[in-house]
C-alpha atoms as a PDB file:
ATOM      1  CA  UNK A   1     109.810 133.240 100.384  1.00  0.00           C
ATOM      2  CA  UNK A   2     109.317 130.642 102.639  1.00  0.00           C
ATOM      3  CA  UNK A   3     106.416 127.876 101.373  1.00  0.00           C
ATOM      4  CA  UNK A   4     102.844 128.962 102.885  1.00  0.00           C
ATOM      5  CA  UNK A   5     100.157 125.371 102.609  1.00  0.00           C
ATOM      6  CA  UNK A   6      96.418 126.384 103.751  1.00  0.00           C
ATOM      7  CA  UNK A   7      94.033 124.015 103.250  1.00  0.00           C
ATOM      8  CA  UNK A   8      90.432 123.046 103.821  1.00  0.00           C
ATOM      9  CA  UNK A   9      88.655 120.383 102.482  1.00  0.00           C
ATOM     10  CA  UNK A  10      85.461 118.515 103.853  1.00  0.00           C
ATOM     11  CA  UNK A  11      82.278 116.725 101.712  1.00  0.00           C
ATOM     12  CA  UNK A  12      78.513 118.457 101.942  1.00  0.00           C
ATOM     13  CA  UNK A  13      75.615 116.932 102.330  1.00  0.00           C
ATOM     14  CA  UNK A  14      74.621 117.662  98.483  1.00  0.00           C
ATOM     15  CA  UNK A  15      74.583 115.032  95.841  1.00  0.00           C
ATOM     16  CA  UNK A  16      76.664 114.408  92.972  1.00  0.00           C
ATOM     17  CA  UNK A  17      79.567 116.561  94.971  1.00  0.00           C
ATOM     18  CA  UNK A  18      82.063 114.581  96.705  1.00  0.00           C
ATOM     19  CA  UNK A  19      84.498 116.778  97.902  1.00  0.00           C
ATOM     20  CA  UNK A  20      85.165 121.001  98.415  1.00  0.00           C
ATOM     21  CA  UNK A  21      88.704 121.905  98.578  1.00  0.00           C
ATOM     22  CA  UNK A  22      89.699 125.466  99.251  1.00  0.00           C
ATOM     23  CA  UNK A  23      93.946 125.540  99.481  1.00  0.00           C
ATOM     24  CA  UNK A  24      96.423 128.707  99.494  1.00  0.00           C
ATOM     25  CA  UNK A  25      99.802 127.607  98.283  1.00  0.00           C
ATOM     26  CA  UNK A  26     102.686 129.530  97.346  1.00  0.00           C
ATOM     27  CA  UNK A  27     105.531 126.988  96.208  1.00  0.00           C
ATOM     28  CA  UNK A  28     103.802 123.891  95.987  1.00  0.00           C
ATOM     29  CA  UNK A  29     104.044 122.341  92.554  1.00  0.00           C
ATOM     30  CA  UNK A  30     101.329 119.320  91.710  1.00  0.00           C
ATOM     31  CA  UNK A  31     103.124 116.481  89.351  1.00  0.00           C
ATOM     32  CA  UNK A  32     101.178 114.750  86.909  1.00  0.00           C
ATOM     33  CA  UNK A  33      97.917 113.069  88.425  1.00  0.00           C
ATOM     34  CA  UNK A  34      93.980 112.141  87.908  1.00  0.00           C
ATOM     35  CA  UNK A  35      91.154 112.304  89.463  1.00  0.00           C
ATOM     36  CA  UNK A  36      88.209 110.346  89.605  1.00  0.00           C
ATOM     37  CA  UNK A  37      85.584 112.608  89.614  1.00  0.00           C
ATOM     38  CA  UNK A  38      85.397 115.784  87.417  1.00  0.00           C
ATOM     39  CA  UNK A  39      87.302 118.917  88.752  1.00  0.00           C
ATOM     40  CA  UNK A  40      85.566 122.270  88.859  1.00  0.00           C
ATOM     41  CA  UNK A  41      88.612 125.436  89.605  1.00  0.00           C
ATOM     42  CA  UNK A  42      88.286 128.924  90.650  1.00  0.00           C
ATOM     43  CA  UNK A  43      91.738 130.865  91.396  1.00  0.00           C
ATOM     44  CA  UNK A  44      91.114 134.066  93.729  1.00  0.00           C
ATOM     45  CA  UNK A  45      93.987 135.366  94.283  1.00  0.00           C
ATOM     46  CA  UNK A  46      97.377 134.515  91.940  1.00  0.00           C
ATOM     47  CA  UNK A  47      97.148 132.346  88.582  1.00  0.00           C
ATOM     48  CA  UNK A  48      97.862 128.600  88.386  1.00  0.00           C
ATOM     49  CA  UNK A  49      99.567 127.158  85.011  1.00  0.00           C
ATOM     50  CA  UNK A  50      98.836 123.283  84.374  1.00  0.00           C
ATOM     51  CA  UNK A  51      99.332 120.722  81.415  1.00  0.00           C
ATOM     52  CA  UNK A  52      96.123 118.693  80.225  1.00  0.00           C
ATOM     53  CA  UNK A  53      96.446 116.515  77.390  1.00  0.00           C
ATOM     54  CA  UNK A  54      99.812 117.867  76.796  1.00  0.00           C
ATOM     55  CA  UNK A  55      98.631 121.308  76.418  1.00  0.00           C
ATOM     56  CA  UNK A  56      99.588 124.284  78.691  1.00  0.00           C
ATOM     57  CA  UNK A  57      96.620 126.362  80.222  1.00  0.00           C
ATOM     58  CA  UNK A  58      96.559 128.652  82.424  1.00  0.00           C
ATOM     59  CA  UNK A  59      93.778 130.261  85.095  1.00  0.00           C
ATOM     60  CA  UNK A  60      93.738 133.351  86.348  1.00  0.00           C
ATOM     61  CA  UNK A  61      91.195 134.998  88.585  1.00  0.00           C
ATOM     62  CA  UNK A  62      87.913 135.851  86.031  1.00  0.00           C
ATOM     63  CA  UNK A  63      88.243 132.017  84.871  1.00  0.00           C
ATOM     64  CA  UNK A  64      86.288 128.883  85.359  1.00  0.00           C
ATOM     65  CA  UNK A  65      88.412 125.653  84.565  1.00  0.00           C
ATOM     66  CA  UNK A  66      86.564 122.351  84.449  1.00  0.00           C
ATOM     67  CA  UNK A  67      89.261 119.391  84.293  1.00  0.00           C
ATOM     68  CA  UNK A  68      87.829 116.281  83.237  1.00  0.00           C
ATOM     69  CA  UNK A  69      88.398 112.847  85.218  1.00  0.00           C
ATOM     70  CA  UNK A  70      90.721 110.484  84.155  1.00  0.00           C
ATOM     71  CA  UNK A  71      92.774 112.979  82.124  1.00  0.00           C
ATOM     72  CA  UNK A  72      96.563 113.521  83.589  1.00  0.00           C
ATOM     73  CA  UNK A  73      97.256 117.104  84.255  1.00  0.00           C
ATOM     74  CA  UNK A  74      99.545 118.478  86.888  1.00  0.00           C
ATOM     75  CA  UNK A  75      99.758 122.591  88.466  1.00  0.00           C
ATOM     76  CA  UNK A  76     101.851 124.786  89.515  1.00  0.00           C
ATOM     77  CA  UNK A  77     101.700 128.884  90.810  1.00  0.00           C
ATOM     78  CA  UNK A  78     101.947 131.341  87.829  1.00  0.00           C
ATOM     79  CA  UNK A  79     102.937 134.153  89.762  1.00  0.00           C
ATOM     80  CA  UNK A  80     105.551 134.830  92.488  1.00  0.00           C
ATOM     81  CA  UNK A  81     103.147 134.890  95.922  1.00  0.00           C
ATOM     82  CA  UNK A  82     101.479 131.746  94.710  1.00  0.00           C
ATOM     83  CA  UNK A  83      97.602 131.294  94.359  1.00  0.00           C
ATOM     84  CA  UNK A  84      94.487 131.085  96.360  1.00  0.00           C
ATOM     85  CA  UNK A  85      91.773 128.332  94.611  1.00  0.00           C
ATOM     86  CA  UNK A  86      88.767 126.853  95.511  1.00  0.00           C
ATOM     87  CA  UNK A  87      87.939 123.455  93.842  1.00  0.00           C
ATOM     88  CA  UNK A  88      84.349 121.100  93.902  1.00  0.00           C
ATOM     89  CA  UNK A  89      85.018 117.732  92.929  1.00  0.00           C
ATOM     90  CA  UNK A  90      82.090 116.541  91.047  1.00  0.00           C
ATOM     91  CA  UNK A  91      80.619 112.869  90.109  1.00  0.00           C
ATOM     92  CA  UNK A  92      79.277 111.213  87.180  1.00  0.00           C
ATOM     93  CA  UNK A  93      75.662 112.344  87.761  1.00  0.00           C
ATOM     94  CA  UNK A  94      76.144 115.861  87.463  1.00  0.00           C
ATOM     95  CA  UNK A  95      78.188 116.414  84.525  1.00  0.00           C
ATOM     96  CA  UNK A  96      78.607 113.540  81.333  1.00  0.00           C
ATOM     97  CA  UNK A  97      80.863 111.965  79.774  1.00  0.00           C
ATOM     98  CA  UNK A  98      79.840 113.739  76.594  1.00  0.00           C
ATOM     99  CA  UNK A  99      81.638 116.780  78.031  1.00  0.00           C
ATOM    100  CA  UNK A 100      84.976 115.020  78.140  1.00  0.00           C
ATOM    101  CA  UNK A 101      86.449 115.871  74.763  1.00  0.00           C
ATOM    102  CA  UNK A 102      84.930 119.787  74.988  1.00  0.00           C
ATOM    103  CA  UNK A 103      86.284 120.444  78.502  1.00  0.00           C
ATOM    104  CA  UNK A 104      89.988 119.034  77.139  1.00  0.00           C
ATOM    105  CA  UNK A 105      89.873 120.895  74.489  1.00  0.00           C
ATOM    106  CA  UNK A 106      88.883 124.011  75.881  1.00  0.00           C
ATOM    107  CA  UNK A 107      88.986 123.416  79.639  1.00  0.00           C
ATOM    108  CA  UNK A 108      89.122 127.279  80.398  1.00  0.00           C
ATOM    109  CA  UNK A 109      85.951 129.117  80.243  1.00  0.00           C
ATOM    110  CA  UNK A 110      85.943 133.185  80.323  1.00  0.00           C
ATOM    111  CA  UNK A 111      82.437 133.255  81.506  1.00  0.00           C
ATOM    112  CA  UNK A 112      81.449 136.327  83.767  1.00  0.00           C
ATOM    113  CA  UNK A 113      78.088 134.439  84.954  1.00  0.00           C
ATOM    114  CA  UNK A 114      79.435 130.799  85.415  1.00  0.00           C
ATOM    115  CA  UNK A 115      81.812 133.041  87.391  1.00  0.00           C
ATOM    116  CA  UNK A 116      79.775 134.413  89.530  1.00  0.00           C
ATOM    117  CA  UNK A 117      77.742 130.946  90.138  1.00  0.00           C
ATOM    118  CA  UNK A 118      80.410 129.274  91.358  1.00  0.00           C
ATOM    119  CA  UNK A 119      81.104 131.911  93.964  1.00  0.00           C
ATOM    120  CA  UNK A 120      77.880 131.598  95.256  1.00  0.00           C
ATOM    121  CA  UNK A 121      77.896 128.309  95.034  1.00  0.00           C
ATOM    122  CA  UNK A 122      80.445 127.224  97.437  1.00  0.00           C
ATOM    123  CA  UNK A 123      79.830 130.291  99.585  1.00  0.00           C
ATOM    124  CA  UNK A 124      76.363 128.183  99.948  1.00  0.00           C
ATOM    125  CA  UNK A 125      78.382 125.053 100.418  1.00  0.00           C
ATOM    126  CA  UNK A 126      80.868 126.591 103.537  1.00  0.00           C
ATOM    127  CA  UNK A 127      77.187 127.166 105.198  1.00  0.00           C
ATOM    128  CA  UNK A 128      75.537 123.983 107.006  1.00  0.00           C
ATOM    129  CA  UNK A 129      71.793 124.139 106.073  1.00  0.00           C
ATOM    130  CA  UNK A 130      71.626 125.517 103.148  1.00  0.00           C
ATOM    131  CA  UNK A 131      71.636 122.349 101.069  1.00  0.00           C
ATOM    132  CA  UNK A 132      68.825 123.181  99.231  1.00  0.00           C
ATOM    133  CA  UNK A 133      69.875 126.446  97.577  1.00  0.00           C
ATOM    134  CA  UNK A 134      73.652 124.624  96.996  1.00  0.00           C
ATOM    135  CA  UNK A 135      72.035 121.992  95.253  1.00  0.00           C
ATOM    136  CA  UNK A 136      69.480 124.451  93.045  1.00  0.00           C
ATOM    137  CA  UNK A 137      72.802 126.819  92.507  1.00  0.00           C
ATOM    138  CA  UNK A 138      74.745 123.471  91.086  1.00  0.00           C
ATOM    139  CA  UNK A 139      72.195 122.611  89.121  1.00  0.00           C
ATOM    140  CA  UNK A 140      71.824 125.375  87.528  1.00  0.00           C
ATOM    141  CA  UNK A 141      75.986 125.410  87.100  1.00  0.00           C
ATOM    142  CA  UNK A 142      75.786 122.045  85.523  1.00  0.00           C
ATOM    143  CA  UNK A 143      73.440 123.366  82.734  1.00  0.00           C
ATOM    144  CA  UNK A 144      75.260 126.675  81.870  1.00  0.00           C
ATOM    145  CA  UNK A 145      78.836 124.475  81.729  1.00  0.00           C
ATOM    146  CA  UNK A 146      76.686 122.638  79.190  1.00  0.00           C
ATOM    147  CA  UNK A 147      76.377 125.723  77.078  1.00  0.00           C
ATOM    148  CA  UNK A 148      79.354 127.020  77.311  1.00  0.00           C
ATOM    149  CA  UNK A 149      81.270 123.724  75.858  1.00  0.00           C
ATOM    150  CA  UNK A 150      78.097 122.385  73.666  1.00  0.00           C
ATOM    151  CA  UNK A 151      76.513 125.962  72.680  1.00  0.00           C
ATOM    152  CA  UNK A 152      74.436 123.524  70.073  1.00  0.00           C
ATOM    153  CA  UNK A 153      72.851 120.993  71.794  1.00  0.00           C
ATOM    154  CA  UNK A 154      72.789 123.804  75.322  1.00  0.00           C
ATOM    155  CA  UNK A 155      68.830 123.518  76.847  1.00  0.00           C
ATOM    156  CA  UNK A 156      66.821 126.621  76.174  1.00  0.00           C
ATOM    157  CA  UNK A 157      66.324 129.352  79.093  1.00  0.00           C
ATOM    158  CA  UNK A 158      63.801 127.827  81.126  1.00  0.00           C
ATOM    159  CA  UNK A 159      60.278 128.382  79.979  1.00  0.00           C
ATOM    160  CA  UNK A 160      57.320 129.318  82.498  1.00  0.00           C
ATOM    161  CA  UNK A 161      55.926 126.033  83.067  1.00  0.00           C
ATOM    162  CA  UNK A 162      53.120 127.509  85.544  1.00  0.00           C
ATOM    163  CA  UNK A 163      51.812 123.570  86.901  1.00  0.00           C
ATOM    164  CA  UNK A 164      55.187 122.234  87.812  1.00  0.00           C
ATOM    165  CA  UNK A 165      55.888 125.333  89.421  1.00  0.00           C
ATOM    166  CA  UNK A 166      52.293 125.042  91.426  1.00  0.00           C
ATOM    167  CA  UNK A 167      53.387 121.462  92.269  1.00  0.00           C
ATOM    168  CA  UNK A 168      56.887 121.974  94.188  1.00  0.00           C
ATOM    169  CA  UNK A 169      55.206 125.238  95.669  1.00  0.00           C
ATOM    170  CA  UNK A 170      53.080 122.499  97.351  1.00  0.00           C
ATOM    171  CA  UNK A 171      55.915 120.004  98.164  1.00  0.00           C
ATOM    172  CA  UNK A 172      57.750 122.869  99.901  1.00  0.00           C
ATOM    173  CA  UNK A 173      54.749 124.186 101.861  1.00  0.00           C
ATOM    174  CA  UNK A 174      54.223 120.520 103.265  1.00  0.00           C
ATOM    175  CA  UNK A 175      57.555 120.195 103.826  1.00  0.00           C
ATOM    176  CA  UNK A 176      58.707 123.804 105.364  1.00  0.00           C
ATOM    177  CA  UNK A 177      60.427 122.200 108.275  1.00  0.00           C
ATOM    178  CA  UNK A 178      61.560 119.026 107.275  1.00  0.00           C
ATOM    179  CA  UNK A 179      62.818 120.785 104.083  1.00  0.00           C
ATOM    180  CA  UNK A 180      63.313 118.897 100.600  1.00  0.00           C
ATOM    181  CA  UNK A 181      66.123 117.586  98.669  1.00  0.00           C
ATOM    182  CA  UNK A 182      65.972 118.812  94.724  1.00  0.00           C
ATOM    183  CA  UNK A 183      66.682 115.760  93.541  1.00  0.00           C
ATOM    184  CA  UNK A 184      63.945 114.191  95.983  1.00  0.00           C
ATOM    185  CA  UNK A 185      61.382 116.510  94.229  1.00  0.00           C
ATOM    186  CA  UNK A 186      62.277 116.499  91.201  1.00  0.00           C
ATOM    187  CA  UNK A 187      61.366 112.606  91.011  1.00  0.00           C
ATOM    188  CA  UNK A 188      58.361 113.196  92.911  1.00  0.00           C
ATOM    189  CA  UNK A 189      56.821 115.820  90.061  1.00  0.00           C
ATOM    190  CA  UNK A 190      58.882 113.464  87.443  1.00  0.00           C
ATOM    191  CA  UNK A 191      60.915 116.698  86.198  1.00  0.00           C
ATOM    192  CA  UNK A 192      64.395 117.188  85.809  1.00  0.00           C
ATOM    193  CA  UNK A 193      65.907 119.287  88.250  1.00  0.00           C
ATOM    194  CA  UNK A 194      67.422 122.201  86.076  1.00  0.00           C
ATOM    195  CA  UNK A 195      63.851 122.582  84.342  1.00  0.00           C
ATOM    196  CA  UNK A 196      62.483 122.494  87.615  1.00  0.00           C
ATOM    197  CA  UNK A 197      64.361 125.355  89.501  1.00  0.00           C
ATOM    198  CA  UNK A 198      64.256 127.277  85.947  1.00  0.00           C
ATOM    199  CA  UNK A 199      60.341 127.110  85.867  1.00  0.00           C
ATOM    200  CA  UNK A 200      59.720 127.772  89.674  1.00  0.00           C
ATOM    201  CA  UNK A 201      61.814 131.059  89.405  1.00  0.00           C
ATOM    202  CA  UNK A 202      59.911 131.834  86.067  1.00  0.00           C
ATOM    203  CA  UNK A 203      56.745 131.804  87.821  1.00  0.00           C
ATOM    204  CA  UNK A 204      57.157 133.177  91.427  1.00  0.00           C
ATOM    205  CA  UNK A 205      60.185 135.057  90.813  1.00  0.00           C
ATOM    206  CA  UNK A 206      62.128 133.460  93.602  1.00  0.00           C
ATOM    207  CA  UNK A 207      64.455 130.362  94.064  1.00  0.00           C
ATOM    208  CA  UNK A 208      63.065 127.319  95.408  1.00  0.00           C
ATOM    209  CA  UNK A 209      65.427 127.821  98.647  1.00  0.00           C
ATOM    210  CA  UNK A 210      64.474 131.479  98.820  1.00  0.00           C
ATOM    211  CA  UNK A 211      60.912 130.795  99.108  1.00  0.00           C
ATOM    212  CA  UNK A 212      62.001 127.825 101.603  1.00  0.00           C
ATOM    213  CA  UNK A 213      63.871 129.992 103.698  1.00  0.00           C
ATOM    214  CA  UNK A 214      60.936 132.698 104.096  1.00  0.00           C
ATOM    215  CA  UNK A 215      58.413 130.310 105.032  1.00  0.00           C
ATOM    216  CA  UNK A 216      60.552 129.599 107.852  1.00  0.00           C
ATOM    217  CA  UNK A 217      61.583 132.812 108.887  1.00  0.00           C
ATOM    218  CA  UNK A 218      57.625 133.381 108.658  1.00  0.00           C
ATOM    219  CA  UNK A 219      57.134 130.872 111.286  1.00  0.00           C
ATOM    220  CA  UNK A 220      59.959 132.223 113.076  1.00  0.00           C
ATOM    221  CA  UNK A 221      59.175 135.099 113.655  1.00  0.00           C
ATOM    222  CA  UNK A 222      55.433 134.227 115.161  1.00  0.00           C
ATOM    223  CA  UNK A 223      57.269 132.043 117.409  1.00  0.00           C
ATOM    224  CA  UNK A 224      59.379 134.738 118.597  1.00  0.00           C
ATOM    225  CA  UNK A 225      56.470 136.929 119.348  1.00  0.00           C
ATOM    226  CA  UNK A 226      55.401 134.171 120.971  1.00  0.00           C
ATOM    227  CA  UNK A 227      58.398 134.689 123.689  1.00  0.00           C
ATOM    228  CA  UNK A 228      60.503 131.436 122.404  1.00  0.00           C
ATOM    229  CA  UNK A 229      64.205 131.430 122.811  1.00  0.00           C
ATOM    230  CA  UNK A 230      65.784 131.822 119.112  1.00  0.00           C
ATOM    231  CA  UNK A 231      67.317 128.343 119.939  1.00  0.00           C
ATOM    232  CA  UNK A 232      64.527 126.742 120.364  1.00  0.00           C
ATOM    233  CA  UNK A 233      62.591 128.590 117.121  1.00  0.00           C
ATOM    234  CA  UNK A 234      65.353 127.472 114.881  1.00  0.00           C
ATOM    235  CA  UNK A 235      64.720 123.765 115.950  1.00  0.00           C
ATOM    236  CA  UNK A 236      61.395 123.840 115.476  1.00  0.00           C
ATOM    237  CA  UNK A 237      61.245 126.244 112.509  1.00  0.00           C
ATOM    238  CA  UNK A 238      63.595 123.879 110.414  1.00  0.00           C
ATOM    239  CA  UNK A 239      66.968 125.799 110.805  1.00  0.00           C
ATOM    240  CA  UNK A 240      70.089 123.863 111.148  1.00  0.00           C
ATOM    241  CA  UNK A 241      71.369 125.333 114.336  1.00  0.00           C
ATOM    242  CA  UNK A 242      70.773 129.384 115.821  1.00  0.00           C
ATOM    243  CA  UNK A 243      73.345 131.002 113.555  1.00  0.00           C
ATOM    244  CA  UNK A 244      71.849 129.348 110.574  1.00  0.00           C
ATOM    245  CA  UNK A 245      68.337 130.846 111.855  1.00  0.00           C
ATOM    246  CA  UNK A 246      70.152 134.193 112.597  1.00  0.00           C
ATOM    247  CA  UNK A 247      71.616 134.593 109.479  1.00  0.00           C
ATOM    248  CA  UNK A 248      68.742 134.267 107.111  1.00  0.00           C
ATOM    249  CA  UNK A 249      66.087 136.033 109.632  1.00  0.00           C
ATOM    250  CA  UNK A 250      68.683 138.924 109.794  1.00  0.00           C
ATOM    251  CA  UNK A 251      68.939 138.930 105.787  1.00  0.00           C
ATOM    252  CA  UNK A 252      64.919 138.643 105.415  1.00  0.00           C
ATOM    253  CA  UNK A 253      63.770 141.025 108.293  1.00  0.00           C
ATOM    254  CA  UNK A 254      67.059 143.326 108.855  1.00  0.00           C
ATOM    255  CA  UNK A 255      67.541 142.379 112.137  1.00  0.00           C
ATOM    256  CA  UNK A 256      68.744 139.330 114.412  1.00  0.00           C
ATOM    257  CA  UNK A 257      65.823 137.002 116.444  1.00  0.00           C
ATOM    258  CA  UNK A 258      67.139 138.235 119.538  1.00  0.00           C
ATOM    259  CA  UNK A 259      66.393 141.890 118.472  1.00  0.00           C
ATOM    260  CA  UNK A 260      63.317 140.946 117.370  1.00  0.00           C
ATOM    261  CA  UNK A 261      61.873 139.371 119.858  1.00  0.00           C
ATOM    262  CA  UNK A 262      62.925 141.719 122.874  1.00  0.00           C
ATOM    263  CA  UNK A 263      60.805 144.363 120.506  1.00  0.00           C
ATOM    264  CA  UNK A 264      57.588 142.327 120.695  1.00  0.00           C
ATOM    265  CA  UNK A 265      54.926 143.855 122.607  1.00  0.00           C
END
């Protein structure tokens, strides 16, 4: 089989991650190397094998691995067509060094939820716009990686904390265009940003970037019915471009802007 190298790699606009790598390789073969920052591995498709510590480990496709930095390791493909993976490459603010000596020792986590998170995570991340919900989604990574390699010292499930909630409810309604950075307004209400995102979904039910997003598909879709081009909504409704607009006013309303407004009578 002849060698078959995909990759594609660029850095979001959310803090704390400095690069997303999503590669396809069939006979490629990593030797022994570091990284700076902290290395957080889904496989897709295909199984990688890798050293750490001079320990063999393995990943295959219902596994979260979390590779510490500054800790050799190398990879190669566990199975015969190779391996599909998507990697985040994280700094020192969102994960400790008191996570080192877990994630070596057990840098594979079985964890159907974690999962699940980090799917969602860089599908959020592959999306320009959506910073906000990335950033809430990693957050909220960071703590359950926590529990899974310190289950004693893990933060309890976020409690209802009704005031803070009230308070970034505010932020987010002065700020429905310009939008909000979680780490902005989480110094702003002086909370961290894990509790913060827990105690907002406690008490509204809803994300922080859910409820973003439908206050500006609310004022989207008056500005439609006005007669404005969708272009020219999603610029002034906070959207990053049209198909960023599009794709959340189709999710929220079940159809596209276009639609919508030729139906306005």
């Amino acid at each position: 089989m002849g060698t078959r190298e995909e990759v594609t790699a660029w850095r979001p606009r959310v803090p704390g991650v400095t690069e997303v790598f999503h590669a396809h390789f069939t006979d490629y073969a990593y030797p022994m190397h570091v990284h700076e920052a902290w290395t957080l591995l889904i496989v897709d498709d295909g199984a990688v094998r890798y050293d750490l510590d001079r320990h063999e480990h393995g990943t295959p496709h219902d596994t979260v691995s979390l590779l510490p930095p500054h800790v050799p390791h190398n990879g190669s493909p566990a199975t015969p067509h190779g391996f599909r993976k998507r990697v985040l490459y994280l700094d020192g603010t969102r994960l400790g060094d008191d996570l080192i000596g877990p994630a070596v020792d057990s840098p594979d986590l079985r964890d159907p939820v974690l999962r699940r998170r980090v799917g969602q995570l860089h599908a959020a991340l592959a999306l320009p716009g959506d910073e906000l919900e990335a950033d809430s989604r990693l957050t909220l990574i960071g703590d359950r990686l926590r529990a899974c390699l310190l289950p004693r010292t893990a933060a309890p499930a976020g409690r209802r904390d009704t005031v803070l909630a009230r308070r970034l409810r505010e932020l987010l309604d002065e700020r429905v265009v310009p939008g909000l950075a979680l780490d902005e307004a989480a110094a702003l209400v002086q909370a961290h940003p894990t509790h913060l995102v827990r105690s907002f979904s406690a008490a509204y039910g809803i994300a922080p970037h859910q409820y973003l997003m439908s206050r500006r598909v609310d004022r989207a879709r008056r500005l439609l019915l006005e007669g404005r081009a969708p272009a020219e909504v999603a610029a002034a409704t906070g959207f990053y471009d049209q198909s960023h607009l599009t794709r959340h006013f189709r999710r929220l309303v079940g159809v596209t802007p276009g639609r919508y407004r030729g139906s306005a009578r």
